[in-house]
PDB file of N, CA and C in Angstrom:
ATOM      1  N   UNK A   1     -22.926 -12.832   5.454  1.00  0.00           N
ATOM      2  CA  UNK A   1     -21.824 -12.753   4.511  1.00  0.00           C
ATOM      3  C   UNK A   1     -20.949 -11.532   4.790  1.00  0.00           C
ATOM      4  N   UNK A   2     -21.937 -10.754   5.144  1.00  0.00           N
ATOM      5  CA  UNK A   2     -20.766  -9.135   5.233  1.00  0.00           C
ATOM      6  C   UNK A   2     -19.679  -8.982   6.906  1.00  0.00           C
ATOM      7  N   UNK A   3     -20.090 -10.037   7.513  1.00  0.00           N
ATOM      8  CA  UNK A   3     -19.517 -10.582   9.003  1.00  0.00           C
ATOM      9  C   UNK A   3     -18.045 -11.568   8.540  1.00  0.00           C
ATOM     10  N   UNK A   4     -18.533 -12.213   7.449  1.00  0.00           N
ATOM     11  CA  UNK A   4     -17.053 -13.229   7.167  1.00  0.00           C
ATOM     12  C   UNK A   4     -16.196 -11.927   6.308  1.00  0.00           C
ATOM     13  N   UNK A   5     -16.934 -11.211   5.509  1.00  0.00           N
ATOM     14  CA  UNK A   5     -15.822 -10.292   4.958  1.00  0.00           C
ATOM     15  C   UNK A   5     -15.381  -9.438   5.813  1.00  0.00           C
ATOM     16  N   UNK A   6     -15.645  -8.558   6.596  1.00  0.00           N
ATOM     17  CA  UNK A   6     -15.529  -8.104   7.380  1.00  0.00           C
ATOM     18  C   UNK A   6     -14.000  -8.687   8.645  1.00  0.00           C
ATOM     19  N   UNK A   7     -14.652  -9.710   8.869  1.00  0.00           N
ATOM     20  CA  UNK A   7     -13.694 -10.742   9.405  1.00  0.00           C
ATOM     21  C   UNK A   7     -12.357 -11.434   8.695  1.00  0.00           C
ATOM     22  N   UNK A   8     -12.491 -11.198   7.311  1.00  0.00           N
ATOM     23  CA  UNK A   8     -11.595 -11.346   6.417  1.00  0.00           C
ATOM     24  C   UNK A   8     -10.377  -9.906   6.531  1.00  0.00           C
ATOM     25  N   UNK A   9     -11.480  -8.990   6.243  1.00  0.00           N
ATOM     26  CA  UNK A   9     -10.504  -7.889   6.452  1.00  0.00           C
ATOM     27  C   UNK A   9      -9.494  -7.651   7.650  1.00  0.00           C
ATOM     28  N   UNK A  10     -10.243  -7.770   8.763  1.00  0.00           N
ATOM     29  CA  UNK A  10      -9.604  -7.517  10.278  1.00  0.00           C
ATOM     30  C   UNK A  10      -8.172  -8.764  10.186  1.00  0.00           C
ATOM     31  N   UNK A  11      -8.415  -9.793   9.837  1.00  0.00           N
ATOM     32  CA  UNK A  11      -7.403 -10.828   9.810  1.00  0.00           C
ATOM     33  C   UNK A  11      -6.253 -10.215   8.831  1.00  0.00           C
ATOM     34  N   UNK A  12      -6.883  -9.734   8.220  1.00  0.00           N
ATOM     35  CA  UNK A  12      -5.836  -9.618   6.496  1.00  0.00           C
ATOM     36  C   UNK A  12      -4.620  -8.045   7.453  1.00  0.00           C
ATOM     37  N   UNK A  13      -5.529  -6.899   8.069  1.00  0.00           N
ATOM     38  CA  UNK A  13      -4.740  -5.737   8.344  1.00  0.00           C
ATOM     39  C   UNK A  13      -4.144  -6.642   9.664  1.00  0.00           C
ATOM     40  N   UNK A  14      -4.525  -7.053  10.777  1.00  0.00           N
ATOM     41  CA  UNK A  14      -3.433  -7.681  11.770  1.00  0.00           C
ATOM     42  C   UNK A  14      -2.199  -8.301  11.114  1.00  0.00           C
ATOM     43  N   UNK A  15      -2.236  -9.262  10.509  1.00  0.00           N
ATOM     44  CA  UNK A  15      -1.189 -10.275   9.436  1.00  0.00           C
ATOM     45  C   UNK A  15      -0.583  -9.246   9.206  1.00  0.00           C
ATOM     46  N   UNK A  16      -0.392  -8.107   8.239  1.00  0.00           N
ATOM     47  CA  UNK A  16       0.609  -6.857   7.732  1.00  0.00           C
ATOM     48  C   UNK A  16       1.095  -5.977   8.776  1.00  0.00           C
ATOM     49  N   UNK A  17       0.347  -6.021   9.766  1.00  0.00           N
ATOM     50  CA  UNK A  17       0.612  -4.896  10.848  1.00  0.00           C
ATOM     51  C   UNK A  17       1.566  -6.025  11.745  1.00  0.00           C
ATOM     52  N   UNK A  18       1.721  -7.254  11.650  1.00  0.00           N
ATOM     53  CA  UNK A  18       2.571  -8.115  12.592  1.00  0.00           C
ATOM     54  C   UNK A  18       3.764  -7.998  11.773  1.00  0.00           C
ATOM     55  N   UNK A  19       3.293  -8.146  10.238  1.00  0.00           N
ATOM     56  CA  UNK A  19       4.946  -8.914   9.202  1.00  0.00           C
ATOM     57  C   UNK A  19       5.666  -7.363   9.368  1.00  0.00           C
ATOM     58  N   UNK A  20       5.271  -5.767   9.328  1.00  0.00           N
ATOM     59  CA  UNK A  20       5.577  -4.686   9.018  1.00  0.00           C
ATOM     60  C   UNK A  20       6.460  -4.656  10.373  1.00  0.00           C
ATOM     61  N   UNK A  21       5.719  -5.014  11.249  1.00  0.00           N
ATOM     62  CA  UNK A  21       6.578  -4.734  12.782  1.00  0.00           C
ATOM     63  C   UNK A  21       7.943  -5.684  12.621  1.00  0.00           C
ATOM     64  N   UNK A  22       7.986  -7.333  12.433  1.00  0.00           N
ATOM     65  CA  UNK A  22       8.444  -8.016  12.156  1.00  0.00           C
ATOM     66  C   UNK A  22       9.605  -7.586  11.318  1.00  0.00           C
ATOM     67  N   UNK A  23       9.676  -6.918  10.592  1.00  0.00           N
ATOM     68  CA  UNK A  23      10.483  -6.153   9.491  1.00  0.00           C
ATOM     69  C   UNK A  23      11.254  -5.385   9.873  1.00  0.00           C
ATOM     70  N   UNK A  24      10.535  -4.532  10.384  1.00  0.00           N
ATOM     71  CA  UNK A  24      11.157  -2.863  10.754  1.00  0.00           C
ATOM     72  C   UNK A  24      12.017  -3.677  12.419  1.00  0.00           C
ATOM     73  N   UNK A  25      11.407  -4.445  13.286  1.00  0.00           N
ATOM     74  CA  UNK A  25      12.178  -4.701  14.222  1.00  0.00           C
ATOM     75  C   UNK A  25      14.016  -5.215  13.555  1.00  0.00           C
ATOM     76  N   UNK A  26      13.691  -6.403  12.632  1.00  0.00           N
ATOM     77  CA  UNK A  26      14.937  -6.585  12.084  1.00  0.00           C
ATOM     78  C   UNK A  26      15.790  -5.899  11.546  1.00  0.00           C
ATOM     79  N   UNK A  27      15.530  -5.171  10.734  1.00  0.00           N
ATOM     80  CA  UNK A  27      16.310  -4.164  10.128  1.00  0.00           C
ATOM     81  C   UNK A  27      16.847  -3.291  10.867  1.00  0.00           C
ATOM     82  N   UNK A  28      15.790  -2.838  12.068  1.00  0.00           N
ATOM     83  CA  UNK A  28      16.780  -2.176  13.329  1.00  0.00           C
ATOM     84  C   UNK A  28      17.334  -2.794  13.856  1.00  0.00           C
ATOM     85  N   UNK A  29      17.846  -4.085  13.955  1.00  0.00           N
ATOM     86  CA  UNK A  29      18.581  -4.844  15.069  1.00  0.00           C
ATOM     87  C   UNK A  29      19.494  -5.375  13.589  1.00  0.00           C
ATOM     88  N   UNK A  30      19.548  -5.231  12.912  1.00  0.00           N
ATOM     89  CA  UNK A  30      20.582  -5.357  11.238  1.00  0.00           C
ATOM     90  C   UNK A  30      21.652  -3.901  11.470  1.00  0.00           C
ATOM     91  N   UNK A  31      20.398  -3.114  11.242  1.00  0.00           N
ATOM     92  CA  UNK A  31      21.609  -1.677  10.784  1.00  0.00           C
ATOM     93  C   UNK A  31      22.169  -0.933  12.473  1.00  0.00           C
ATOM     94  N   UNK A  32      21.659  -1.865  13.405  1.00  0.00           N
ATOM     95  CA  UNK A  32      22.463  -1.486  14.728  1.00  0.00           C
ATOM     96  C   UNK A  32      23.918  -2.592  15.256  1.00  0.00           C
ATOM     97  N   UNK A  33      23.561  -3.499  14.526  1.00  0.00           N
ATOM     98  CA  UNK A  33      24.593  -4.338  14.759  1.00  0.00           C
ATOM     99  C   UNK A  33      24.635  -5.327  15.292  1.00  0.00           C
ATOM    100  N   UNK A  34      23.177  -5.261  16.307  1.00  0.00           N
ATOM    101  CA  UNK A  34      22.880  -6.477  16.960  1.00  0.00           C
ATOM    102  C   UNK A  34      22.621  -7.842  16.610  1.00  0.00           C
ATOM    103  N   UNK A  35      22.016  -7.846  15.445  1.00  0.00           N
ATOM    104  CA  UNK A  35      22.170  -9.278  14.386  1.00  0.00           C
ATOM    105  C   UNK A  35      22.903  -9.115  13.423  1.00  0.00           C
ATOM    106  N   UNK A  36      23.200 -10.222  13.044  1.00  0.00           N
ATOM    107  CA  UNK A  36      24.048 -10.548  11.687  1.00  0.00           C
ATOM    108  C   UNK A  36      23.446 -11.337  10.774  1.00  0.00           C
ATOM    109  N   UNK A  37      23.301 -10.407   9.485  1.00  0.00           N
ATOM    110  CA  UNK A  37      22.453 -10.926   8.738  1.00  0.00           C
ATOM    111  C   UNK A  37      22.152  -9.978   7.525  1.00  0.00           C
ATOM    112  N   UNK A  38      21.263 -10.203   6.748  1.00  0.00           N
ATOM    113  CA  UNK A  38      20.492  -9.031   5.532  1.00  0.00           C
ATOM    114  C   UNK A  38      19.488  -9.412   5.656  1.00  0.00           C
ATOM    115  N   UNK A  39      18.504  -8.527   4.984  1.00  0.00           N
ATOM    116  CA  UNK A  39      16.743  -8.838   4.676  1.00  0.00           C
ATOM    117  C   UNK A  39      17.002  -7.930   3.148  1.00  0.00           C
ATOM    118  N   UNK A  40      15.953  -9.134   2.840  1.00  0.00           N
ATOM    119  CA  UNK A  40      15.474  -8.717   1.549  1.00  0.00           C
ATOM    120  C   UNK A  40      13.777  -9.231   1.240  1.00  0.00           C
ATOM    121  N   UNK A  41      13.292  -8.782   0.346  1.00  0.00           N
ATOM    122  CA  UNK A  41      11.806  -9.563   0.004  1.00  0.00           C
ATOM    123  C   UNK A  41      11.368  -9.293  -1.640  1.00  0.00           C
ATOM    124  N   UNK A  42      10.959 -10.334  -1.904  1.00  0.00           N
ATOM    125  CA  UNK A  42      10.468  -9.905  -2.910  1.00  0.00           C
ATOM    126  C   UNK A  42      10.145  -8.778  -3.682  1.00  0.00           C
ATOM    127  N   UNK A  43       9.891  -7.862  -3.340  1.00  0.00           N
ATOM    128  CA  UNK A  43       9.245  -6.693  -3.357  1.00  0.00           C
ATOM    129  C   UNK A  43      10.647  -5.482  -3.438  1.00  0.00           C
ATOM    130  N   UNK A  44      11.758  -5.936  -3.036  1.00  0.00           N
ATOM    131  CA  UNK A  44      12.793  -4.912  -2.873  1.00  0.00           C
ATOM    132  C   UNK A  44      13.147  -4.775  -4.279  1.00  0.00           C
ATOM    133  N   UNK A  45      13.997  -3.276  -4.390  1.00  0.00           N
ATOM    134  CA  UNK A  45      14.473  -3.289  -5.698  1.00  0.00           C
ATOM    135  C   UNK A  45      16.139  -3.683  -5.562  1.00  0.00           C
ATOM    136  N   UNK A  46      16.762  -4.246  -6.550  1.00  0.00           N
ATOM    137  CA  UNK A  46      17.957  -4.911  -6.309  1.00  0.00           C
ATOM    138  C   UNK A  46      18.845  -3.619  -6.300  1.00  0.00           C
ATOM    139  N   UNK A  47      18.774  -2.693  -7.543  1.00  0.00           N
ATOM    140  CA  UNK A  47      19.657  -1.415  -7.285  1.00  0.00           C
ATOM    141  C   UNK A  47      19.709  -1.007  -5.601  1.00  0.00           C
ATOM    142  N   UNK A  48      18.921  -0.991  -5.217  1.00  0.00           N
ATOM    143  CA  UNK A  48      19.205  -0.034  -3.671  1.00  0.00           C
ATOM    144  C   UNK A  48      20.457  -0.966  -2.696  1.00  0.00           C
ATOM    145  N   UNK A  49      20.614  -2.442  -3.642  1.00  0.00           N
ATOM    146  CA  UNK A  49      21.695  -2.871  -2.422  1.00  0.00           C
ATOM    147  C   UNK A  49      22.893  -2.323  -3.011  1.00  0.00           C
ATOM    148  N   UNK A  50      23.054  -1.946  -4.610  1.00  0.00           N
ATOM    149  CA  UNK A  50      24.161  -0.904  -4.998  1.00  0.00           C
ATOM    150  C   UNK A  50      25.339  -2.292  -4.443  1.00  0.00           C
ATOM    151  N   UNK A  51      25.160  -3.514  -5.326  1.00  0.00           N
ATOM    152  CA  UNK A  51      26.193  -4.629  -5.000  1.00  0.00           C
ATOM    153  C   UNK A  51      26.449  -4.492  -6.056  1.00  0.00           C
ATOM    154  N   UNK A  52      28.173  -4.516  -6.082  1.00  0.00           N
ATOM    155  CA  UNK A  52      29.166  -4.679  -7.205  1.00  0.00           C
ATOM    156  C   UNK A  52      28.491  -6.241  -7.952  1.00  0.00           C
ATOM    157  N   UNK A  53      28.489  -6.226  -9.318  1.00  0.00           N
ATOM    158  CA  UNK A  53      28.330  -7.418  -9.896  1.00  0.00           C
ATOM    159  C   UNK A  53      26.726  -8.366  -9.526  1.00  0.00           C
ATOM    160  N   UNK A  54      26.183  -7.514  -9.363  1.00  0.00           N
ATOM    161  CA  UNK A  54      24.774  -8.158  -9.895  1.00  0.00           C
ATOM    162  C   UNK A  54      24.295  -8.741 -10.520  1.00  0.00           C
ATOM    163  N   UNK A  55      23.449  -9.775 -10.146  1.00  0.00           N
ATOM    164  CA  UNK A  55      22.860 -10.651 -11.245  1.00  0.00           C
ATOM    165  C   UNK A  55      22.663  -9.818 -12.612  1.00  0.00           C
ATOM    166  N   UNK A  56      21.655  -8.715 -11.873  1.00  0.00           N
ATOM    167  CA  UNK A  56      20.723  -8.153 -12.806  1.00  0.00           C
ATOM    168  C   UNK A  56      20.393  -6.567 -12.709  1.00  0.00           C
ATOM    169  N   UNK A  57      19.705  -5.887 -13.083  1.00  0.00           N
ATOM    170  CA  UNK A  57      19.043  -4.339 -12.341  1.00  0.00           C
ATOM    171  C   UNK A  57      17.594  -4.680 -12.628  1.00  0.00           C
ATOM    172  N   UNK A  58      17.265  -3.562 -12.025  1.00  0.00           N
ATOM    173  CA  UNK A  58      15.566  -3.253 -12.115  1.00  0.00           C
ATOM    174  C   UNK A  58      15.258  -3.041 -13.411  1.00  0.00           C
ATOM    175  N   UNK A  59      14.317  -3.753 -13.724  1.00  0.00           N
ATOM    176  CA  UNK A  59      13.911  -3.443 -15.380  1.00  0.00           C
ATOM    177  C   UNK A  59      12.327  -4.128 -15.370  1.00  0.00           C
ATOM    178  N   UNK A  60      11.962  -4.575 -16.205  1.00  0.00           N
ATOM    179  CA  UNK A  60      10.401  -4.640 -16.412  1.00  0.00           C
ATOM    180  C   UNK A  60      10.103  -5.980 -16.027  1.00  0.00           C
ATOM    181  N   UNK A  61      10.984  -7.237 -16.353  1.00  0.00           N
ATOM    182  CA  UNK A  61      10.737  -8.108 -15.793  1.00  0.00           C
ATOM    183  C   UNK A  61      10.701  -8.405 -14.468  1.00  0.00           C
ATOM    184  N   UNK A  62      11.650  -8.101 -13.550  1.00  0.00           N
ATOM    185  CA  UNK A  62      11.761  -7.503 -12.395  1.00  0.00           C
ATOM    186  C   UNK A  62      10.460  -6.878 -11.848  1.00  0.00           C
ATOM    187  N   UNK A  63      10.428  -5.839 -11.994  1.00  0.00           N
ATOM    188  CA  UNK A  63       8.814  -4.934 -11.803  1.00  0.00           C
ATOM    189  C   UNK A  63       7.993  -5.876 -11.727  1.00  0.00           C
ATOM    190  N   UNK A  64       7.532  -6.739 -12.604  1.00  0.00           N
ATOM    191  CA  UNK A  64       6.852  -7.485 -12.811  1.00  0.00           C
ATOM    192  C   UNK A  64       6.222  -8.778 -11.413  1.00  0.00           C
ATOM    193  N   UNK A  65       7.655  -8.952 -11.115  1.00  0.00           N
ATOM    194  CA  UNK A  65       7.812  -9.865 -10.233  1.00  0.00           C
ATOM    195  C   UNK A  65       7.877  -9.686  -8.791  1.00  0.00           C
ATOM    196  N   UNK A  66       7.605  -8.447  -8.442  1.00  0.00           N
ATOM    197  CA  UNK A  66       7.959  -7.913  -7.329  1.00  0.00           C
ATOM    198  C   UNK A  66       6.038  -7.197  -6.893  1.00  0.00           C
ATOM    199  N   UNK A  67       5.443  -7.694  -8.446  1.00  0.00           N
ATOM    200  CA  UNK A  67       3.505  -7.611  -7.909  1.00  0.00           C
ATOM    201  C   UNK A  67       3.409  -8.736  -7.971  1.00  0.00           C
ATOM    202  N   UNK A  68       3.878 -10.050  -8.661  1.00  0.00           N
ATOM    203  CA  UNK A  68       3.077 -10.381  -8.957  1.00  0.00           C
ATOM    204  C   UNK A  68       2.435 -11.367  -7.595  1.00  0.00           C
ATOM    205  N   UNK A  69       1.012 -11.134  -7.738  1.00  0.00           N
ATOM    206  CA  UNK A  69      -0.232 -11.965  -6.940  1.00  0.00           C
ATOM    207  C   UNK A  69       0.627 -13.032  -6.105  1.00  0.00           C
ATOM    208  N   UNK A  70       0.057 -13.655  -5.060  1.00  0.00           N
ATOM    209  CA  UNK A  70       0.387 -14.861  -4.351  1.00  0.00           C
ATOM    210  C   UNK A  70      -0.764 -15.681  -4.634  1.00  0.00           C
ATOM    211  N   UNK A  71      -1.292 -16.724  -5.170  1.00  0.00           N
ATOM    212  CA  UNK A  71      -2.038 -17.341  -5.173  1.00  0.00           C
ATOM    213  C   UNK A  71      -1.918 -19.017  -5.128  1.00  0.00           C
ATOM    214  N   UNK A  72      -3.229 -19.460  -4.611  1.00  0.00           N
ATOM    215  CA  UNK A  72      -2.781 -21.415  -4.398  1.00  0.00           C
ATOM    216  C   UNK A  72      -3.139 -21.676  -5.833  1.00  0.00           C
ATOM    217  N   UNK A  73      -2.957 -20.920  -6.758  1.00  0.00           N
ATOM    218  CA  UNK A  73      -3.068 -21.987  -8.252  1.00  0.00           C
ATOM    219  C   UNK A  73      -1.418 -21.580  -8.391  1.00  0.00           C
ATOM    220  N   UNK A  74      -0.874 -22.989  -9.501  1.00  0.00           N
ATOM    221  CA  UNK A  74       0.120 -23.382  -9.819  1.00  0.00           C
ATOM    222  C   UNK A  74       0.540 -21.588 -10.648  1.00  0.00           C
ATOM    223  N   UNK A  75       2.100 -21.619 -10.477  1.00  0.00           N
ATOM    224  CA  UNK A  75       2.754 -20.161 -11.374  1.00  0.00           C
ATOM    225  C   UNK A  75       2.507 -21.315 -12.571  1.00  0.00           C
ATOM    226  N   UNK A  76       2.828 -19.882 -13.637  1.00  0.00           N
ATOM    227  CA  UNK A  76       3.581 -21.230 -14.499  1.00  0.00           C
ATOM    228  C   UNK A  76       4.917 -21.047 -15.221  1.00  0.00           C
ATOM    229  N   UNK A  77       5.589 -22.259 -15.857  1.00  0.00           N
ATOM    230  CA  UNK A  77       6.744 -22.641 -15.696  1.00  0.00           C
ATOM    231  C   UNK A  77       7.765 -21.202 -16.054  1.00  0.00           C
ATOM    232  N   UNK A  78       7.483 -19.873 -16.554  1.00  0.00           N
ATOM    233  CA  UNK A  78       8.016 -18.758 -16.405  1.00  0.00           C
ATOM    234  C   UNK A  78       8.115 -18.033 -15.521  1.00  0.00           C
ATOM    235  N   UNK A  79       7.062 -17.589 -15.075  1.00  0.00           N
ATOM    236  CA  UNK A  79       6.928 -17.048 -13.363  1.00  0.00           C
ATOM    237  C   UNK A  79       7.924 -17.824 -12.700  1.00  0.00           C
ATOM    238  N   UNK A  80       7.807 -19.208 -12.387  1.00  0.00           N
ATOM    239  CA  UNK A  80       8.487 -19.855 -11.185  1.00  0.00           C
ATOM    240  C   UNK A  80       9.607 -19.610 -11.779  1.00  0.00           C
ATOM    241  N   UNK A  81      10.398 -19.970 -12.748  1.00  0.00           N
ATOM    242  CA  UNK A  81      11.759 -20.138 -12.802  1.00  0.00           C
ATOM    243  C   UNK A  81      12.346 -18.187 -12.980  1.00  0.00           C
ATOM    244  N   UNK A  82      11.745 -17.740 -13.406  1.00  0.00           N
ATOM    245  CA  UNK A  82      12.096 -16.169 -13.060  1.00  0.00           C
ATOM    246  C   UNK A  82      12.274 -15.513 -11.635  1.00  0.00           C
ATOM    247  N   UNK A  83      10.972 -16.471 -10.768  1.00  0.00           N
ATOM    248  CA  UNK A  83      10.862 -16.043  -9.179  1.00  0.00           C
ATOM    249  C   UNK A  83      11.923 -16.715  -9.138  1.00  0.00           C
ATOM    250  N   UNK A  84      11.860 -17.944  -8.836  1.00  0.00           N
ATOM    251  CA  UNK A  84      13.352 -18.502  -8.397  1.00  0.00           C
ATOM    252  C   UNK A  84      15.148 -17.703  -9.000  1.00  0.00           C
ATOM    253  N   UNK A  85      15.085 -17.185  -9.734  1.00  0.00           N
ATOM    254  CA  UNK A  85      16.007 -16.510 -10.400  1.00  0.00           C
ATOM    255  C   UNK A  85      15.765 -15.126  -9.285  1.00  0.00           C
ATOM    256  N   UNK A  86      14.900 -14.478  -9.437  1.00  0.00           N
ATOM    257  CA  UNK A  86      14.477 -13.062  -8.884  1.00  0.00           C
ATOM    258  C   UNK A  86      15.270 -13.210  -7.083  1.00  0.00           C
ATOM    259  N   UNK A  87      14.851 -14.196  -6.717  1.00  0.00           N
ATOM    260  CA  UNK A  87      15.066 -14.160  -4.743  1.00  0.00           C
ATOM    261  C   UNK A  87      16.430 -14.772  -4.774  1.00  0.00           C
ATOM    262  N   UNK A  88      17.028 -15.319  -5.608  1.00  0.00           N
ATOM    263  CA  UNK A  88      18.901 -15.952  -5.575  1.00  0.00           C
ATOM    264  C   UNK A  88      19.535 -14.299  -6.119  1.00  0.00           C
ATOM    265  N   UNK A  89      18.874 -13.666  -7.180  1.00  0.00           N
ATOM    266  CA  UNK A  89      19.849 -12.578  -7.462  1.00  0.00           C
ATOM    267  C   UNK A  89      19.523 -11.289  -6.083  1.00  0.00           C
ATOM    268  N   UNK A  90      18.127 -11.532  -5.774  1.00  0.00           N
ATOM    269  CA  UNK A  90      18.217 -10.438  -4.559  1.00  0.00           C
ATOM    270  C   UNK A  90      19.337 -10.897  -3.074  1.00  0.00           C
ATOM    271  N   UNK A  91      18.920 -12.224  -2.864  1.00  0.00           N
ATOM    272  CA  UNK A  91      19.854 -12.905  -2.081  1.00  0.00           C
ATOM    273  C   UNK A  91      21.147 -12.723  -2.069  1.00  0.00           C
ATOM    274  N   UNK A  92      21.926 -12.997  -3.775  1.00  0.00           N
ATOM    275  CA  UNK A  92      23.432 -12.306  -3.467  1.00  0.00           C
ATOM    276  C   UNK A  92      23.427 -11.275  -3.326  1.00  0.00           C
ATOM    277  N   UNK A  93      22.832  -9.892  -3.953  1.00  0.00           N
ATOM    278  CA  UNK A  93      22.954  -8.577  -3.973  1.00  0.00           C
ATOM    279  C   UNK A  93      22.692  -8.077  -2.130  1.00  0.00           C
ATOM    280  N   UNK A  94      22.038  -8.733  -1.572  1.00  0.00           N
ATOM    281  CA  UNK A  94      21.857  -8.109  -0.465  1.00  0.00           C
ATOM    282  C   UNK A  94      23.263  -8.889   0.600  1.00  0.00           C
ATOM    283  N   UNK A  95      23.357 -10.009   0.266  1.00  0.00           N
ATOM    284  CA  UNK A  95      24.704 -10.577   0.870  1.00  0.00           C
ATOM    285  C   UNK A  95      26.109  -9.830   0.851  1.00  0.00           C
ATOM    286  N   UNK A  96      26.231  -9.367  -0.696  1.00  0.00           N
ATOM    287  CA  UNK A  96      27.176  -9.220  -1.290  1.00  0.00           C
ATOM    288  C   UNK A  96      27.423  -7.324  -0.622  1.00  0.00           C
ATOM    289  N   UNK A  97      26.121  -6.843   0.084  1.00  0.00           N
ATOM    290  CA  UNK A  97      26.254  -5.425   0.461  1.00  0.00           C
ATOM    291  C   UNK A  97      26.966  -5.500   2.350  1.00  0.00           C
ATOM    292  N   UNK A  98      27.324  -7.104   2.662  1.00  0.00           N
ATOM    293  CA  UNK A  98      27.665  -6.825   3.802  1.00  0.00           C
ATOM    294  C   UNK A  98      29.350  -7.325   3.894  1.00  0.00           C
ATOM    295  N   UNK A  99      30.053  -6.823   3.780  1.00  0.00           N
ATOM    296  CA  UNK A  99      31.144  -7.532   3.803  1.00  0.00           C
ATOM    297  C   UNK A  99      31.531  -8.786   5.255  1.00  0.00           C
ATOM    298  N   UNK A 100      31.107  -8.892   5.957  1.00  0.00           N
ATOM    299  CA  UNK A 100      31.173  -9.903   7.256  1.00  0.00           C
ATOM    300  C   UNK A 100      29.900 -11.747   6.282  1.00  0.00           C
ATOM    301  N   UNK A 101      29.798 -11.138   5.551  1.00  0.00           N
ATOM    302  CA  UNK A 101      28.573 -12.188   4.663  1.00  0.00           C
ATOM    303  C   UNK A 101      28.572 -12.507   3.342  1.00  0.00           C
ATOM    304  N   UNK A 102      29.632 -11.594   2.642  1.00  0.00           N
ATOM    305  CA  UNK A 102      29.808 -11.750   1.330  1.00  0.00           C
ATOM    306  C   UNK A 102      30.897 -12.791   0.795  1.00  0.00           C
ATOM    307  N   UNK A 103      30.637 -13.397  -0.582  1.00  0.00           N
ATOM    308  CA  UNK A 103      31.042 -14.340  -1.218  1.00  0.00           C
ATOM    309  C   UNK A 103      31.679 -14.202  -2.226  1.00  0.00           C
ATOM    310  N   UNK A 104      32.876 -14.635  -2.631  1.00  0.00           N
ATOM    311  CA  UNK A 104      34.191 -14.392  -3.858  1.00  0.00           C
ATOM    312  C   UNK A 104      33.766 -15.132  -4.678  1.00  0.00           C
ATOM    313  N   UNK A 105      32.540 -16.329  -4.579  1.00  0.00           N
ATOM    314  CA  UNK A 105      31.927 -17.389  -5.466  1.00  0.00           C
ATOM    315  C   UNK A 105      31.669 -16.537  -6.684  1.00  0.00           C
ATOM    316  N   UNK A 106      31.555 -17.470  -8.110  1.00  0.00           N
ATOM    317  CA  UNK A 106      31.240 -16.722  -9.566  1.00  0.00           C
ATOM    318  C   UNK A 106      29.799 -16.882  -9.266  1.00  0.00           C
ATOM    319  N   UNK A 107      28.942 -15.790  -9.341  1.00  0.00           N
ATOM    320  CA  UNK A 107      27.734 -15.683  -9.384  1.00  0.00           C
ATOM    321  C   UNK A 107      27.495 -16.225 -10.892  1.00  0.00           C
ATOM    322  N   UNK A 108      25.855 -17.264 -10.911  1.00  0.00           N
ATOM    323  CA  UNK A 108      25.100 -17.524 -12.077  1.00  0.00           C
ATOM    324  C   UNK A 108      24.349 -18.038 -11.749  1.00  0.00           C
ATOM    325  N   UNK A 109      23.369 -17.813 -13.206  1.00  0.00           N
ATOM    326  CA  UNK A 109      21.619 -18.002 -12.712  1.00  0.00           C
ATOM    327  C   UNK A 109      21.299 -19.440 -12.138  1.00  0.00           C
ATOM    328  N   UNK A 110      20.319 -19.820 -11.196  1.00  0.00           N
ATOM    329  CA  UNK A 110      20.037 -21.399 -11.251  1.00  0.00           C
ATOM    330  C   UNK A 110      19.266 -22.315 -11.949  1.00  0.00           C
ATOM    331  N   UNK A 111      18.639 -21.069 -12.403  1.00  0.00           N
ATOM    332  CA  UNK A 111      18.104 -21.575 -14.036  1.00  0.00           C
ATOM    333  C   UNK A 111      17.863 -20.598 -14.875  1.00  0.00           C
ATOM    334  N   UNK A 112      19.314 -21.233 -15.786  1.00  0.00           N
ATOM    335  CA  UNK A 112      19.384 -20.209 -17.042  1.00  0.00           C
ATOM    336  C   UNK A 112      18.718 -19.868 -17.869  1.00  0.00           C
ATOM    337  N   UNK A 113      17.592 -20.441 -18.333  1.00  0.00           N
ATOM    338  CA  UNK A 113      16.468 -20.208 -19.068  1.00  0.00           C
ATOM    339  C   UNK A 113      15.798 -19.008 -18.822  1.00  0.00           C
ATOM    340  N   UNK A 114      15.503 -18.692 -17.431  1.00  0.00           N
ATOM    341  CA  UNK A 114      14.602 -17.889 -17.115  1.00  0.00           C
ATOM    342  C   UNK A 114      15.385 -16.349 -16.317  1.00  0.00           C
ATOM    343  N   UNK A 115      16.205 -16.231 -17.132  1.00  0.00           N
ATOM    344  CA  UNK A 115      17.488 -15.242 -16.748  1.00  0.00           C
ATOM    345  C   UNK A 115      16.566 -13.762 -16.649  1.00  0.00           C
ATOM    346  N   UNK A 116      16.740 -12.700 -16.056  1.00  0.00           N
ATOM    347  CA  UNK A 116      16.032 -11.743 -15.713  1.00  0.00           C
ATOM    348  C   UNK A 116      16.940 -10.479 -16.464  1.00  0.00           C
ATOM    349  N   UNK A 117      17.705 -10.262 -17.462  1.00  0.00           N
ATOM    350  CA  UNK A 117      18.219  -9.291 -18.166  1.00  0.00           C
ATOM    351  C   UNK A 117      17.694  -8.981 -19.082  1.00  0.00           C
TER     352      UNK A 117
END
């Protein structure tokens, strides 16, 4: 048993040590010019893209959503429609910080119910 955990672990630090490289390569080939594009992830805070007209700011719901767990059981119907809300408002905010990518469209939620203010 202590061979599969063990083996669990080694899998789990390679996976982060590939996505971290994966990351940091883009963002240097973003803020050099060589691609065209933004990154964002879950996990980012929306203030740092400092985009005029934001969905939203960082606040508790937010926070919230930027731990919460990945797991194969179902979210439920708050989580998802907040996540789904959470990665469209990071999506424009990080769009909206490049002018070669940004959009004059009226920003609004895609589901209003689960609005993040």
């Amino acid at each position: 048993m202590d061979d599969i955990l063990q083996f669990r672990r080694i899998r789990d630090i390679l996976t982060d040590q590939a996505r971290t490289l994966r990351k940091r390569w883009l963002t240097s080939e973003l803020a050099a010019g060589r691609k065209q594009g933004a990154y964002w992830g879950v996990d980012s805070e929306i203030g740092a893209f400092k985009a005029a007209g934001a969905l939203t700011v960082d606040n508790v719901k937010t926070a919230r959503l930027q731990t919460l767990p990945t797991r194969t059981c179902r979210f439920d119907e708050r989580d998802q429609g907040r996540l789904i809300n959470w990665g469209y408002a990071l999506a424009a905010a990080a769009l909206a910080c490049r002018s070669d990518l940004a959009s004059e469209a009226e920003l609004a939620w895609p589901l209003p119910d689960w609005h993040l203010s």
